[in-house]
Protein backbone atom coordinates (compact mmCIF):
# COMPACT_ATOMS: atom_id res chain seq x y z
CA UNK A 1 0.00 0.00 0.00
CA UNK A 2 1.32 3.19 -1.20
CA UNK A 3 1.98 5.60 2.11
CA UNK A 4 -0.38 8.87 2.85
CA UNK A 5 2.56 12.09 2.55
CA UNK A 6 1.60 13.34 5.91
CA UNK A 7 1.83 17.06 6.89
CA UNK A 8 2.36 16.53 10.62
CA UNK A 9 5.49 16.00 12.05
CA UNK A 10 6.01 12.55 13.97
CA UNK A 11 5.57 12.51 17.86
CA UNK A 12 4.49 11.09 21.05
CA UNK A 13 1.25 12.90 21.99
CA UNK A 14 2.26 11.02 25.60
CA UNK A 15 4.74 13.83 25.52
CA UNK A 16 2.02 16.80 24.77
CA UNK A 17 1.55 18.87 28.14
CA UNK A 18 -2.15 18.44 29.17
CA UNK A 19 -3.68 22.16 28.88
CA UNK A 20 -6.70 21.22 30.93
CA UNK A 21 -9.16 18.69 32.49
CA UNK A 22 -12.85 18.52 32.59
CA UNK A 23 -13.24 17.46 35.88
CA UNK A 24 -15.93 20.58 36.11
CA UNK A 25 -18.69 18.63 34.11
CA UNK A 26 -21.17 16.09 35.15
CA UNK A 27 -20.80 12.70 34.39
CA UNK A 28 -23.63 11.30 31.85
CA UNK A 29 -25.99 9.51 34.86
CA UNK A 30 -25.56 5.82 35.07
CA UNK A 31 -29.03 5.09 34.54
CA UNK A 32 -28.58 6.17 31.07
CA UNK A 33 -25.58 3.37 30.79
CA UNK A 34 -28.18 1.12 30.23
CA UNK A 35 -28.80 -1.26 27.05
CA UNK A 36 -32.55 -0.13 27.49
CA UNK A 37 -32.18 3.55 27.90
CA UNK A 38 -29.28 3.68 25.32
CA UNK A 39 -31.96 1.89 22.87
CA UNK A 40 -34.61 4.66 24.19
CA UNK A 41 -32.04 7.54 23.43
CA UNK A 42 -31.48 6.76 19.68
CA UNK A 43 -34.83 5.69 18.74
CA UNK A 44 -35.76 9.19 20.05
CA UNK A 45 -33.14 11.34 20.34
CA UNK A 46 -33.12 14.67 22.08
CA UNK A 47 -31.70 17.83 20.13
CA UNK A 48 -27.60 18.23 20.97
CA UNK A 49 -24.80 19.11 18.71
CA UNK A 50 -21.90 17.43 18.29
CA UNK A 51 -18.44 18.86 20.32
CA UNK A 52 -15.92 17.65 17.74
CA UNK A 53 -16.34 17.74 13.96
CA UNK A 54 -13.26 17.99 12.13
CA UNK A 55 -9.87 17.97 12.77
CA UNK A 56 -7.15 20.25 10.77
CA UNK A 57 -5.80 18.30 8.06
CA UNK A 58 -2.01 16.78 7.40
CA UNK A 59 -2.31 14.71 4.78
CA UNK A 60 -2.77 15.43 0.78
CA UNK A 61 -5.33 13.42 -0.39
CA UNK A 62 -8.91 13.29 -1.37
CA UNK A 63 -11.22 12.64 1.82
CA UNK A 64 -11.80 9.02 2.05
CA UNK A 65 -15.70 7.32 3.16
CA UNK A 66 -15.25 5.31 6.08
CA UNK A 67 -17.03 3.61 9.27
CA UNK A 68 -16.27 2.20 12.80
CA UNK A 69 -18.47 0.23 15.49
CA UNK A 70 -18.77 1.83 18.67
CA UNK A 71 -19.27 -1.44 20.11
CA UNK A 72 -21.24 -1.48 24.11
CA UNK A 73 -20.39 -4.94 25.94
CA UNK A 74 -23.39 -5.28 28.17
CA UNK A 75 -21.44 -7.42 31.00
CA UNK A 76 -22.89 -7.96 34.30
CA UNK A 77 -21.59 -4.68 35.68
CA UNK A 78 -22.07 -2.53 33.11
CA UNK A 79 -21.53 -2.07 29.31
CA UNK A 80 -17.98 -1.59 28.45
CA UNK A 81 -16.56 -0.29 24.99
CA UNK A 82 -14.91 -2.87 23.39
CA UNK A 83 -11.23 -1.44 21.50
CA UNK A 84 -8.34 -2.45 19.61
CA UNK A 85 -4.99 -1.54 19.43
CA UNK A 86 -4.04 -0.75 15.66
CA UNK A 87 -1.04 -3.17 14.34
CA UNK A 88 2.32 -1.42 14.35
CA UNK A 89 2.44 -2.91 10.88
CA UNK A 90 -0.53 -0.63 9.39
CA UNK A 91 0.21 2.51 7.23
CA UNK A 92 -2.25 4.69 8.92
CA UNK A 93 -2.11 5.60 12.62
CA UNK A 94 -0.75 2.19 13.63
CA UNK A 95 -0.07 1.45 17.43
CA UNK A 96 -3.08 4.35 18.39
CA UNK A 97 -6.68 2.99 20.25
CA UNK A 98 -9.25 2.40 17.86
CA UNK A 99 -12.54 1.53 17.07
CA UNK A 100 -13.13 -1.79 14.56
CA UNK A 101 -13.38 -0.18 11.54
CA UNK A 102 -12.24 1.57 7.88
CA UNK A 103 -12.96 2.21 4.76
CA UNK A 104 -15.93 1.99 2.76
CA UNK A 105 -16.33 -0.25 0.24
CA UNK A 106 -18.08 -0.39 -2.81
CA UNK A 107 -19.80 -3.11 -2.26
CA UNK A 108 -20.88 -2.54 1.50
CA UNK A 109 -24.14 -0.83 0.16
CA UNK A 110 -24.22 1.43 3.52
CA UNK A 111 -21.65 2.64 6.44
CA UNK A 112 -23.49 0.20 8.79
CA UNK A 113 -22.61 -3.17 6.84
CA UNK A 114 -18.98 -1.35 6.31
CA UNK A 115 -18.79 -1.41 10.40
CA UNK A 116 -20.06 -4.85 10.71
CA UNK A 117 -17.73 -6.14 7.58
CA UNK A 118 -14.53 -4.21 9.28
CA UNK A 119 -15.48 -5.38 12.99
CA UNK A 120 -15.66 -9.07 12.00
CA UNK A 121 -12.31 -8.92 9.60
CA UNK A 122 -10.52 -7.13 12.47
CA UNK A 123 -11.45 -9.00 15.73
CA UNK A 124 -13.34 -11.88 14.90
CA UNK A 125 -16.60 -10.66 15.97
CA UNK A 126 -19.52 -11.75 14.36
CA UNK A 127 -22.44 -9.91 13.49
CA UNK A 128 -25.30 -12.07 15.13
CA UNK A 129 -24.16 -10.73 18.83
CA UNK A 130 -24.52 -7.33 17.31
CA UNK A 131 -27.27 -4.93 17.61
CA UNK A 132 -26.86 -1.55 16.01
CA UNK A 133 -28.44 1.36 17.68
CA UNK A 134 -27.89 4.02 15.24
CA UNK A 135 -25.35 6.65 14.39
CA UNK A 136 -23.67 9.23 15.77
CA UNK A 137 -22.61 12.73 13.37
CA UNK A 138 -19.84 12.09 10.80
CA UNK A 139 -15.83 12.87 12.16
CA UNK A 140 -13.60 14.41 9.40
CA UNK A 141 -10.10 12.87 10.86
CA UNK A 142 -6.79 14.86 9.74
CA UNK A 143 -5.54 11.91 7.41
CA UNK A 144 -8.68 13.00 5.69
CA UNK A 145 -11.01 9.90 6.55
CA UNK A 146 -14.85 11.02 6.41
CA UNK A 147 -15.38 8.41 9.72
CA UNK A 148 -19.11 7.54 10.35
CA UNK A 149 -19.60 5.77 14.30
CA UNK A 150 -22.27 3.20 14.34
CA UNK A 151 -22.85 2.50 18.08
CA UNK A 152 -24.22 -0.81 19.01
CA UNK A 153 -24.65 -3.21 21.96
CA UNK A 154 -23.39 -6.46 21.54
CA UNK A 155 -24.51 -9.26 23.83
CA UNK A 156 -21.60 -11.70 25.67
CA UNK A 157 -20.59 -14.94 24.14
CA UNK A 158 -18.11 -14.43 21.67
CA UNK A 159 -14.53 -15.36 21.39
CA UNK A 160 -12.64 -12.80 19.51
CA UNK A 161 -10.37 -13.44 16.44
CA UNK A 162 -7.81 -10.65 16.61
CA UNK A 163 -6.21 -10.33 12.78
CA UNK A 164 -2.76 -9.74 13.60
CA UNK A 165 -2.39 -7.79 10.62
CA UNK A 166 -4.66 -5.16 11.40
CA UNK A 167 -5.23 -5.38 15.63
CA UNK A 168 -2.06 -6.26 18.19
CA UNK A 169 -4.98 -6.75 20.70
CA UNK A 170 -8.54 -6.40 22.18
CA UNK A 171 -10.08 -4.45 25.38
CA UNK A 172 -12.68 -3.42 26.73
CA UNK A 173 -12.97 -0.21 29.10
CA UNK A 174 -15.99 0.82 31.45
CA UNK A 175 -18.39 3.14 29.49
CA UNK A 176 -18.96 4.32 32.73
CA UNK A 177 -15.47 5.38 33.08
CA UNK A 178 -15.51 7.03 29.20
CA UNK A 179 -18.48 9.21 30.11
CA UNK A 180 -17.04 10.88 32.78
CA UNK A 181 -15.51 13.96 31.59
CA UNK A 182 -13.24 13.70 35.11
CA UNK A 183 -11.67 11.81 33.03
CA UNK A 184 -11.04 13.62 29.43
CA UNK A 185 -7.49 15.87 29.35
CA UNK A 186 -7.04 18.16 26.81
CA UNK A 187 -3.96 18.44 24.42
CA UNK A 188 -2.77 21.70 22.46
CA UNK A 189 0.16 20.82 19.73
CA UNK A 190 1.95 24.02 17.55
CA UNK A 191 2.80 22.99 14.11
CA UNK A 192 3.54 24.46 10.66
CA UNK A 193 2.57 28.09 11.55
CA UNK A 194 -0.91 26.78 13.18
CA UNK A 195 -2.19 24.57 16.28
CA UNK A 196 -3.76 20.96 16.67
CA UNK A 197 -5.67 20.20 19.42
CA UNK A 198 -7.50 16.64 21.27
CA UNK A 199 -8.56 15.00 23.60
CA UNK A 200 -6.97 11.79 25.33
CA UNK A 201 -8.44 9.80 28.12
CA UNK A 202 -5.93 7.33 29.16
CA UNK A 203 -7.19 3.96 30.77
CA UNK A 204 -5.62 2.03 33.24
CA UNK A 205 -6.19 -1.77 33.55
CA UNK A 206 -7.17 -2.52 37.68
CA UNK A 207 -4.40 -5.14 37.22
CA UNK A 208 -1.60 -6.25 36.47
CA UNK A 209 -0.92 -8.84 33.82
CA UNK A 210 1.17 -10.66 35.64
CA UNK A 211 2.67 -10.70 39.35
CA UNK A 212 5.17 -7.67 39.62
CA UNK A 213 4.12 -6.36 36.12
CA UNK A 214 3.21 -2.96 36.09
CA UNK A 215 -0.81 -1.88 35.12
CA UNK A 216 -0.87 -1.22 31.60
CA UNK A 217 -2.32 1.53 30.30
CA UNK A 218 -4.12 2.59 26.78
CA UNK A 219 -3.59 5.62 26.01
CA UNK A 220 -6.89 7.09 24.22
CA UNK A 221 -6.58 10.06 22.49
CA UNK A 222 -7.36 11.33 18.68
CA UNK A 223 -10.32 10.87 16.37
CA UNK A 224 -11.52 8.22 18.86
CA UNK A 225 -11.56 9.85 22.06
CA UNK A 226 -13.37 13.01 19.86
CA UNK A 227 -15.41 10.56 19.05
CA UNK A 228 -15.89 9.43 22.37
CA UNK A 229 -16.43 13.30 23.57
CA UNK A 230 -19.35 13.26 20.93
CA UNK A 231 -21.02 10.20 22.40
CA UNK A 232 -20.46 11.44 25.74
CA UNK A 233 -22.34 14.80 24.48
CA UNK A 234 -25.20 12.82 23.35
CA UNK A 235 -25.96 10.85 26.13
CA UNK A 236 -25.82 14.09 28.61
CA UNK A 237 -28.36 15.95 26.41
């Protein structure tokens, strides 16, 4: 695959000073965490506008059509967001958190069946434990992908399938934990006469992987955590 000339210099947005954190705003309520009242919020949704949009672009291409699952684990103590971490190996933002997802295919015939096609190529997940809910406003990433989230619950069962290709691994964090805005930092990067700035909301496991291991941590941040900021918005209107 040919590689996208990128405008943005390489770096570790680890490394970015945090400019602020929204530990001022409410946490969505948790009895709207709920497979039943997420169902009842996108079959009627209230009004709201979306917080993040479109980021400043550093590539030079043509925007690109794409789609990712937002997908809700309903587990016994609470729905959790299933992730991946992209594959070092990828040409486009490999090693960052990400939704299941990509481009849109000709032959997908809608963004939904792109999600569900992506989701089961990338982790195995098939699309009978899958229930989409709806949509959430389209995210113009910088690398110029047009990125449509298709939120669904999916129901517990499965045995993932990570493609090591495409996803090093699988997790899931607490939606809980993603809709508190205690927990969303805010990043400001200078670059090429202009600024570029994010969200990240870094996740730390409860546990170790091993005795004397350190927690690991996923570091958040991008087009999915503005995505995540977006849901969050939602789900507090």
């Amino acid at each position: 695959m040919t590689s996208i000339p990128s405008l943005l210099p390489a770096f570790d947005p680890r490394q970015v000073p945090v400019t602020g954190v929204d530990d001022d705003l409410p946490a969505v309520p948790p009895e709207r965490l709920t497979p039943q009242a997420l169902r009842q919020r996108f079959q009627t949704p209230p009004p709201w506008q979306p917080e993040v949009r479109r980021e400043p672009r550093f590539v030079d291409r043509a925007p690109v059509d794409a789609a990712v699952l937002v997908p809700l684990v309903a587990r016994t103590g609470g729905l959790s967001v299933l992730l991946t971490e992209r594959s070092m190996s990828l040409p486009s933002h490999p090693g960052q958190v990400a939704f299941p997802g990509g481009k849109v295919e000709a032959d997908d015939g809608d963004v939904v069946h792109a999600a569900l096609r992506e989701t089961r190529e990338e982790v195995g997940l098939a699309p009978g434990f899958i229930d989409v809910l709806g949509q959430l406003p389209v995210y113009a990433t910088g690398s110029q992908f047009l990125v449509t989230p298709v939120v669904a619950l999916v129901r517990e069962g499965f045995v993932l399938q990570p493609n090591a290709g495409e996803v090093a691994h699988a997790f899931e964090v607490p939606l809980a934990f993603l809709m508190n805005p205690a927990h969303h930092r805010r990043h400001r990067f200078e670059w090429a006469g202009g600024s570029r700035e994010w969200f990240s909301m870094p996740y730390r496991e409860p546990a170790p992987t091993a005795a004397g291991a350190p927690p690991v941590e996923h570091y958040i941040w991008g087009a999915t955590a503005g995505m995540l900021r977006n849901l969050y918005r939602f789900l507090l209107a």
